[in-house]
C-alpha atoms as a PDB file:
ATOM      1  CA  UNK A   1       9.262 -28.877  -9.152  1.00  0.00           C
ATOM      2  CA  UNK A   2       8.737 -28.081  -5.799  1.00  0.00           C
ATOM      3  CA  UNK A   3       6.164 -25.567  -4.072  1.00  0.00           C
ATOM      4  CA  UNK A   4       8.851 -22.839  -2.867  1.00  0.00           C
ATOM      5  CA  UNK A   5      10.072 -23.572  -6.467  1.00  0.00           C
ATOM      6  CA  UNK A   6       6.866 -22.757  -8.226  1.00  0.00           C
ATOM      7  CA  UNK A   7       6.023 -19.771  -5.691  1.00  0.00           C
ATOM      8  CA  UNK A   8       9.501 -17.999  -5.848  1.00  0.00           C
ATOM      9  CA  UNK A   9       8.713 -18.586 -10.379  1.00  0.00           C
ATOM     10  CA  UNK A  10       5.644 -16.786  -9.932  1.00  0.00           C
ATOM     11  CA  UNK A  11       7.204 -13.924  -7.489  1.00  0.00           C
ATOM     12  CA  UNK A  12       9.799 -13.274  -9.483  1.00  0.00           C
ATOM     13  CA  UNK A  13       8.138 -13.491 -13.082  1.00  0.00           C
ATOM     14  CA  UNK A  14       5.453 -10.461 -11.352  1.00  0.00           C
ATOM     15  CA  UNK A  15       8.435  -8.235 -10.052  1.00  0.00           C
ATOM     16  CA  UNK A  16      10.547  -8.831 -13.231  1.00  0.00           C
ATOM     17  CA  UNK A  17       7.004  -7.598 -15.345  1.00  0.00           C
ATOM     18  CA  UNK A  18       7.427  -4.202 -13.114  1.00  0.00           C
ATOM     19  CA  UNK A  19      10.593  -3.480 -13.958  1.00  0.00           C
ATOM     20  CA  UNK A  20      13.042  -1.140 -12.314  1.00  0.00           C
ATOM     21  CA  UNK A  21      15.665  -4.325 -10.811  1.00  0.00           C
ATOM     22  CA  UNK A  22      18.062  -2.656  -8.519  1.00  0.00           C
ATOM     23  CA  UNK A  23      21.035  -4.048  -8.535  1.00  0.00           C
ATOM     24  CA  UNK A  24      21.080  -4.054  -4.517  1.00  0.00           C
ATOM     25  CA  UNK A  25      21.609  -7.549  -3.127  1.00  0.00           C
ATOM     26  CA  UNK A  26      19.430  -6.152   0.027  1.00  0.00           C
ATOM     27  CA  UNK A  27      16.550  -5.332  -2.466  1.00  0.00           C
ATOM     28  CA  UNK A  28      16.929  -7.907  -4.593  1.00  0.00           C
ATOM     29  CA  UNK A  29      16.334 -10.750  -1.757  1.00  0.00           C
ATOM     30  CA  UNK A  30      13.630  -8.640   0.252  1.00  0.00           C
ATOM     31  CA  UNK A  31      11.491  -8.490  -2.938  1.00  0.00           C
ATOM     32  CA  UNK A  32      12.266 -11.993  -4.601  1.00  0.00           C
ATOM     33  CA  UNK A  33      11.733 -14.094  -1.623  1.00  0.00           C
ATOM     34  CA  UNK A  34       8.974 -12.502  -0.036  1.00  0.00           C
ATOM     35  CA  UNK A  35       5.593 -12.639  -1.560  1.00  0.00           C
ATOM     36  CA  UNK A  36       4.215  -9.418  -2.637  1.00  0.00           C
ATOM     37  CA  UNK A  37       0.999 -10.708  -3.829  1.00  0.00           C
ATOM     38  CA  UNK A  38       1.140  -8.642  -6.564  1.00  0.00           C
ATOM     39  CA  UNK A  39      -1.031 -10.882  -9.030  1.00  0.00           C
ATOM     40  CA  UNK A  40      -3.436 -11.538  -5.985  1.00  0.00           C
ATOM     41  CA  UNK A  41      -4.242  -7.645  -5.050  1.00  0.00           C
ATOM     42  CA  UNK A  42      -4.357  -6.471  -8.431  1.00  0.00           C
ATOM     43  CA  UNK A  43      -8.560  -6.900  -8.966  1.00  0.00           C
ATOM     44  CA  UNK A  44      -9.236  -4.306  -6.154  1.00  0.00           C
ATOM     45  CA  UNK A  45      -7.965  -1.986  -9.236  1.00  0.00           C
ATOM     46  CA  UNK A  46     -11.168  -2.838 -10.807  1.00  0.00           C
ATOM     47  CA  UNK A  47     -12.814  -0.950  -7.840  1.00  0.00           C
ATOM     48  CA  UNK A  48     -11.105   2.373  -7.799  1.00  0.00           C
ATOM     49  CA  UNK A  49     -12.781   5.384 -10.435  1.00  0.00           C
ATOM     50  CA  UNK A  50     -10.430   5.751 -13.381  1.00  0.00           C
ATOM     51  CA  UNK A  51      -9.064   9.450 -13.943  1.00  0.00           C
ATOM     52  CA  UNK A  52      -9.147   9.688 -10.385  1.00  0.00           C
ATOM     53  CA  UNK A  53      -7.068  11.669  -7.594  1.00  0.00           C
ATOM     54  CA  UNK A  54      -5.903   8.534  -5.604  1.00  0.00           C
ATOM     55  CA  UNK A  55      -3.073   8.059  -2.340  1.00  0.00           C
ATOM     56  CA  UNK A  56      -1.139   4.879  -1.302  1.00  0.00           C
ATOM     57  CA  UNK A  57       0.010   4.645   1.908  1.00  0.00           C
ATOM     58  CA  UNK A  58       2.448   2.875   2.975  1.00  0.00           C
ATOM     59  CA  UNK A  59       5.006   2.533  -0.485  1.00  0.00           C
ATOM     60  CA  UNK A  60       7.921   0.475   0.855  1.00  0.00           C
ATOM     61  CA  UNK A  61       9.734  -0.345  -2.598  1.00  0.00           C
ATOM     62  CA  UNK A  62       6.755   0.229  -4.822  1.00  0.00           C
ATOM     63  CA  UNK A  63       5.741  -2.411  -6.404  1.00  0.00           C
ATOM     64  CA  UNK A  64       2.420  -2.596  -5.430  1.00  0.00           C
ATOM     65  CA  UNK A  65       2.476   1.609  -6.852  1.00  0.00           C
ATOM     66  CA  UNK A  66       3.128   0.278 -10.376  1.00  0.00           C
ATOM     67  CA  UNK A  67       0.419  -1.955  -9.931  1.00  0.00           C
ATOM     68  CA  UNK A  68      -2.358   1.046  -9.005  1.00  0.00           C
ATOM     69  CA  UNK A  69      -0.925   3.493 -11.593  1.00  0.00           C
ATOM     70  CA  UNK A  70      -0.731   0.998 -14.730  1.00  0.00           C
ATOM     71  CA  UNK A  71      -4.052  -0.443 -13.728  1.00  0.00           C
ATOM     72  CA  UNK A  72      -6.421   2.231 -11.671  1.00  0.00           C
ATOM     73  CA  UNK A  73      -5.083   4.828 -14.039  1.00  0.00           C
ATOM     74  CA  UNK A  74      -5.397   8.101 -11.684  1.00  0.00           C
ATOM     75  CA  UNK A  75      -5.387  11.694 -13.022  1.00  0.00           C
ATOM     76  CA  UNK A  76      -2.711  12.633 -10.052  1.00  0.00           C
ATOM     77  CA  UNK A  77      -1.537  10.275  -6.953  1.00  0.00           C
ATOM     78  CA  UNK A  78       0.568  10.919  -3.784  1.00  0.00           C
ATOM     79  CA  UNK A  79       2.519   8.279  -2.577  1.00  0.00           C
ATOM     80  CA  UNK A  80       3.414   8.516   1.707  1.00  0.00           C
ATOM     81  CA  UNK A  81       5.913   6.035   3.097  1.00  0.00           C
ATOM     82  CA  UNK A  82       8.126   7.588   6.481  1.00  0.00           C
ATOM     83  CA  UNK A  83      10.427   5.391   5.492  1.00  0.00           C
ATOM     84  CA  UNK A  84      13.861   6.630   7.472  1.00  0.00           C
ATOM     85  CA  UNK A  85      11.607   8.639   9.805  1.00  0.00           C
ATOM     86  CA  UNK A  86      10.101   6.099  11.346  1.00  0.00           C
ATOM     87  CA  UNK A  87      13.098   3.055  11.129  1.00  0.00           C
ATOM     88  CA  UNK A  88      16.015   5.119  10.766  1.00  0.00           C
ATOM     89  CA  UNK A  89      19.129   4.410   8.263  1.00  0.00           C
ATOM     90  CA  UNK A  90      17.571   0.692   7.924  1.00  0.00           C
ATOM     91  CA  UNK A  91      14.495  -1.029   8.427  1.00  0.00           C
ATOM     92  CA  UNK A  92      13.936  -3.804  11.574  1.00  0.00           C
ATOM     93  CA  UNK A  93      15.151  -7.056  10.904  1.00  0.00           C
ATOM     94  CA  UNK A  94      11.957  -8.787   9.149  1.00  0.00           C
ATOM     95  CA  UNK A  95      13.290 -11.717   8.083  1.00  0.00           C
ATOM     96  CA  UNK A  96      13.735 -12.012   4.386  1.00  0.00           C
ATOM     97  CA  UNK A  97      11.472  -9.014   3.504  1.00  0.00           C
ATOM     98  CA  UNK A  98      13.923  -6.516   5.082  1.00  0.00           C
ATOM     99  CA  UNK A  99      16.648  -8.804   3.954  1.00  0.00           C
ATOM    100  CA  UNK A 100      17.254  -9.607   7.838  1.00  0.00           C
ATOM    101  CA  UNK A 101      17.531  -5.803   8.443  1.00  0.00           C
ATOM    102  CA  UNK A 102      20.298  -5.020   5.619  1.00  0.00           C
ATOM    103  CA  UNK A 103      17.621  -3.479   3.400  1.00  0.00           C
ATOM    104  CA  UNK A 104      18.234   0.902   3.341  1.00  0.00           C
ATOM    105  CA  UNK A 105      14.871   3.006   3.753  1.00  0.00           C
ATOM    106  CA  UNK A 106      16.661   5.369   1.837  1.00  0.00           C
ATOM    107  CA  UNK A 107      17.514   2.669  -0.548  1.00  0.00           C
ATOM    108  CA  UNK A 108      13.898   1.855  -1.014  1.00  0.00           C
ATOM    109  CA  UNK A 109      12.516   5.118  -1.096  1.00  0.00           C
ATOM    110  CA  UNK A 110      14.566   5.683  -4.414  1.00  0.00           C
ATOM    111  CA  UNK A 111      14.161   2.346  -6.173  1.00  0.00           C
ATOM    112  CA  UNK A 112       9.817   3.248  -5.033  1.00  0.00           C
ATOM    113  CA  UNK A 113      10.866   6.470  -6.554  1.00  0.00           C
ATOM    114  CA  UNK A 114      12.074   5.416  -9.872  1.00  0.00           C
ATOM    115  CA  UNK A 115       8.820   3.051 -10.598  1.00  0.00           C
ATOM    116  CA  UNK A 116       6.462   5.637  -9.823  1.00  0.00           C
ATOM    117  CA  UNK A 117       7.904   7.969 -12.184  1.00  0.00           C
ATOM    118  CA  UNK A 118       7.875   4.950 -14.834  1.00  0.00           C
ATOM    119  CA  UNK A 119       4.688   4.193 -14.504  1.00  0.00           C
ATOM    120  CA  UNK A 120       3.095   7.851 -13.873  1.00  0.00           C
ATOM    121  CA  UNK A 121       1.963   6.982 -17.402  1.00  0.00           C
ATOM    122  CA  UNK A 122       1.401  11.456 -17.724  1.00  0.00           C
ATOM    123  CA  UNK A 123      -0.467  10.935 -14.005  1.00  0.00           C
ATOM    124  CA  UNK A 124       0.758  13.820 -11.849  1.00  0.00           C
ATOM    125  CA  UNK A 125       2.649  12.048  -9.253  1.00  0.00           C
ATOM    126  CA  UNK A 126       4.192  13.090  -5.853  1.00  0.00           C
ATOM    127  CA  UNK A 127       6.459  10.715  -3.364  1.00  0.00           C
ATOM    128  CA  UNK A 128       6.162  12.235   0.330  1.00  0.00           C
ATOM    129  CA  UNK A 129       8.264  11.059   3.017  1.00  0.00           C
ATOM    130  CA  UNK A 130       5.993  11.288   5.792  1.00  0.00           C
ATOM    131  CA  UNK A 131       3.798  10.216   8.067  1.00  0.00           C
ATOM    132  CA  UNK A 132       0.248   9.681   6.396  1.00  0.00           C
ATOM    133  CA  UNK A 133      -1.952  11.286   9.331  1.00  0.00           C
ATOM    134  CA  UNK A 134      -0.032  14.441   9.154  1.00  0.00           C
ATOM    135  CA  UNK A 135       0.197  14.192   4.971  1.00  0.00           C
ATOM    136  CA  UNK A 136      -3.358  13.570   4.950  1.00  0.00           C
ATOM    137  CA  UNK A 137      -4.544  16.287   7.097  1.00  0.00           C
ATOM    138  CA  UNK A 138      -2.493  19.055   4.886  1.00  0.00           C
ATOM    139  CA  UNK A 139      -4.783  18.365   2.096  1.00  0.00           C
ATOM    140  CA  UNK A 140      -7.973  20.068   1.446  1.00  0.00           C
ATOM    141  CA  UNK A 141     -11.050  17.843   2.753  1.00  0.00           C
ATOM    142  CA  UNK A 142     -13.520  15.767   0.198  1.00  0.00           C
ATOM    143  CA  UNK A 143     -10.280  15.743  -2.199  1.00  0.00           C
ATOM    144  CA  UNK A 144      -9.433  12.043  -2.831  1.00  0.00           C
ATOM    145  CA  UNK A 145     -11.499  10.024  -4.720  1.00  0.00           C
ATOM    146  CA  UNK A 146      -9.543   6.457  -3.517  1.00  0.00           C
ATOM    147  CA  UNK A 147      -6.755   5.333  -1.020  1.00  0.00           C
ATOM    148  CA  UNK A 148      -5.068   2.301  -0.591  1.00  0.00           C
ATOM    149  CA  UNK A 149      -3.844   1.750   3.055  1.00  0.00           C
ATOM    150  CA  UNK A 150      -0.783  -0.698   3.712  1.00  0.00           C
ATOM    151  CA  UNK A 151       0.807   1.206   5.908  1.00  0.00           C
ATOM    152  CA  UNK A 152       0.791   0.927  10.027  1.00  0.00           C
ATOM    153  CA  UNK A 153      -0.486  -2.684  10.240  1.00  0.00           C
ATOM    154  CA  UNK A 154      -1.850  -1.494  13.637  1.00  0.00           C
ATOM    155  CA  UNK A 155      -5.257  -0.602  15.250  1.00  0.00           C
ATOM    156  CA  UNK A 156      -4.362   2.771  16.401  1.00  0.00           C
ATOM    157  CA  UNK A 157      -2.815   3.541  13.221  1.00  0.00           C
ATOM    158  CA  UNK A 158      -5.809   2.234  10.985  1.00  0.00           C
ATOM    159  CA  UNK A 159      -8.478   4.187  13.264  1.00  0.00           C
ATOM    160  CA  UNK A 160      -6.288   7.143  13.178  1.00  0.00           C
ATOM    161  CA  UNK A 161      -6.160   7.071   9.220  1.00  0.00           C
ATOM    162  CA  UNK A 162      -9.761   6.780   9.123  1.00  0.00           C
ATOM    163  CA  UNK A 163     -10.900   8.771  11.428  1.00  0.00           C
ATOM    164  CA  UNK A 164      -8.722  11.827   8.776  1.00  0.00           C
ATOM    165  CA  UNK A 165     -10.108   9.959   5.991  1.00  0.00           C
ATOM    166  CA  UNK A 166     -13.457  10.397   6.311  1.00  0.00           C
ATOM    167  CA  UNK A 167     -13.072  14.005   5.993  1.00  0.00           C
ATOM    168  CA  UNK A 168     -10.198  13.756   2.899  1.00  0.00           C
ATOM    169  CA  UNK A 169     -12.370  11.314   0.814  1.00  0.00           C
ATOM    170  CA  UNK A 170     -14.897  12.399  -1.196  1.00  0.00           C
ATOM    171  CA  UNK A 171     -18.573  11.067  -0.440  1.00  0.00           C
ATOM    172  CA  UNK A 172     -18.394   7.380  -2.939  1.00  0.00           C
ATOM    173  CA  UNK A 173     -14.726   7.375  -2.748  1.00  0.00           C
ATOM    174  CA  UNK A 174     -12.836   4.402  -1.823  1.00  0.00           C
ATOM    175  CA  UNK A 175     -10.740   3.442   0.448  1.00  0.00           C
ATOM    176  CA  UNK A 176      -8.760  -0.322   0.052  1.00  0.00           C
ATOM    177  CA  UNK A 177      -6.220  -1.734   2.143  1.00  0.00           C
ATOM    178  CA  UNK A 178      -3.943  -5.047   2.969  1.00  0.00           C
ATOM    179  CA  UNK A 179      -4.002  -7.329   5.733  1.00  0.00           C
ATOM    180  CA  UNK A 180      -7.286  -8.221   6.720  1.00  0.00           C
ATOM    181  CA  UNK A 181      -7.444 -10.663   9.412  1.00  0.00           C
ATOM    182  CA  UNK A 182     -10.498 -11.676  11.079  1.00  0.00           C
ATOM    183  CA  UNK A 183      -8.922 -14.038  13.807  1.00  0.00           C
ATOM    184  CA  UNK A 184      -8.235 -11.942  17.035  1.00  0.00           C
ATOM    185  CA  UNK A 185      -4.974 -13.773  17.925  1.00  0.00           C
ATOM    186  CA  UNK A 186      -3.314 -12.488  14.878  1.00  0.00           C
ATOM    187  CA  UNK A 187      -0.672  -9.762  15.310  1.00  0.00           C
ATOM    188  CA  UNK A 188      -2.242  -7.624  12.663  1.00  0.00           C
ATOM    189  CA  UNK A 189      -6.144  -8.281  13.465  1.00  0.00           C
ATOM    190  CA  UNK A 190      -6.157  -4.732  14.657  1.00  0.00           C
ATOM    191  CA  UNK A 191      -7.221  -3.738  10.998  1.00  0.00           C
ATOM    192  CA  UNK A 192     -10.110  -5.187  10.652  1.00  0.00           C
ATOM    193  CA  UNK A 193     -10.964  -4.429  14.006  1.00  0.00           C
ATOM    194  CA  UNK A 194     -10.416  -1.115  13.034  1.00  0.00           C
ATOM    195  CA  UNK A 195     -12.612  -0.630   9.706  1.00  0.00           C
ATOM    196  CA  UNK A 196     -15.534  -2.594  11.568  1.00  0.00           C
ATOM    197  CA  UNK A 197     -15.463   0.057  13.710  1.00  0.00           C
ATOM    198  CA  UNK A 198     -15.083   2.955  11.613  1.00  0.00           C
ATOM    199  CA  UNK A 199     -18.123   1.103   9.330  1.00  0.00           C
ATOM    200  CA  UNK A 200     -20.289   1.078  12.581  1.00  0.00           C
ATOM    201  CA  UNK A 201     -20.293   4.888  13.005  1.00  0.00           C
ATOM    202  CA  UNK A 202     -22.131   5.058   9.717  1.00  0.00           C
ATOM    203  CA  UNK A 203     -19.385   6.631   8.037  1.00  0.00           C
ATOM    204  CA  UNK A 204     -18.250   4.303   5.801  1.00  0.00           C
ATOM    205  CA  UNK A 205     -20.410   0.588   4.426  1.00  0.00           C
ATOM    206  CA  UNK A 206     -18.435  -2.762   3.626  1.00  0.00           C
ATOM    207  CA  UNK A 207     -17.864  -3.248  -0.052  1.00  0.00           C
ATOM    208  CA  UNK A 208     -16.700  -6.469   0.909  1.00  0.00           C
ATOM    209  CA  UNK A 209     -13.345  -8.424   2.084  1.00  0.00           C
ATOM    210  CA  UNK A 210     -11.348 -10.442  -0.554  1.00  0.00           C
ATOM    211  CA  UNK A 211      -8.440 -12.792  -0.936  1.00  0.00           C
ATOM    212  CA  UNK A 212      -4.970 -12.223  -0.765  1.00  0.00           C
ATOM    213  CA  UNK A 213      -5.795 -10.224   2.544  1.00  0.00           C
ATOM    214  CA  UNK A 214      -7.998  -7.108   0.964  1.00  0.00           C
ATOM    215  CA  UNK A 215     -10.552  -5.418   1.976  1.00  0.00           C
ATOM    216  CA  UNK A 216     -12.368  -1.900   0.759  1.00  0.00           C
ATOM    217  CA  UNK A 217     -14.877   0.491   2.285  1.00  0.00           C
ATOM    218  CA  UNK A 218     -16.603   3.193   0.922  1.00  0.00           C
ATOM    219  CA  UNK A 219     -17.468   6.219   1.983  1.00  0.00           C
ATOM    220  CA  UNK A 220     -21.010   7.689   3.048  1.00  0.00           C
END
């Protein structure tokens, strides 16, 4: 068997365990040959306070949403994706994980939709299409007790969030996220740059950075 053989096997045997298949050709190939690293991010779960108000940002098709209501187990959870607001009818042409730019934000937002509401497991659960700097600033301050960031990719976006977050998370609360990289030629190395920054103001100390691209902070 070959490598992309095995790794597409172990893609599609997580995604299949969430549940919720569409049958959209678009969806189907943006989420079956792209790796979600489902398996791989799941441990920062182990991290987040159980019974907990919680945010995602950054949904897409929400798979990784099953993943931190199933296993972080929140009281209540918003979920903030701008999907159409910010790409329009579809998303950019991404290669396979847009499905070469066939794949619907509106599309997506409904299949992230339906596995939220699966896996709400009697959590009080909200989907918001917005941005998450303006979501984030409509809610009362010291209110979340964990976030999980996947959403700009970008410096500017990263120390935006932050900078909002440090008055939205409660003092302990946690704050996770996806694509660390620590070499400064990468496209997304604005992240880490971003939360080594937002660390240094004495905000927020390391917890530590991980495999499969994590990393979580917590706050002061």
């Amino acid at each position: 068997m070959s490598f992309l053989t095995e790794h597409f096997i172990r893609n599609a045997r997580d995604i299949l365990a969430v549940g919720c298949i569409p049958l959209d050709s678009s969806v189907l190939q943006a989420e079956f040959l792209s790796d979600h690293r489902l398996k791989g991010r799941q441990f920062l779960c182990d991290l987040l306070p159980k019974g907990a108000v919680g945010a995602e940002l950054g949904v897409f098709t929400g798979l990784f949403s099953t993943i931190l209501l199933d296993r972080a187990k929140p009281k209540s959870a918003y979920f903030v994706d701008p999907w159409w607001l910010i790409f329009g009818k579809y998303y950019p042409d991404w290669g396979v994980y847009t499905a070469n730019g066939r794949l619907s934000t509106s599309r997506a937002h409904n299949v992230a939709s339906q596995r939220i509401k699966k896996y709400a497991h009697g959590a009080e659960v909200s989907v918001h299409v917005d941005y998450s700097v303006s979501f984030l600033d409509r809610l009362p301050d010291d209110h979340l007790d964990w976030v999980y960031v996947d959403s700009s990719h970008s410096y500017d976006g990263t120390v935006e969030e932050l900078k909002v977050l440090k008055r939205k998370v409660k003092s302990g609360g946690i704050i996770a996220g996806d694509d660390w990289h620590d070499a400064h030629d990468h496209p997304h190395s604005g992240v880490a740059v971003a939360v080594g920054e937002a660390v240094g103001t004495g905000a927020f100390e390391m917890i530590g950075t991980y495999p499969a691209l994590q990393w979580a902070i917590r706050r002061l």
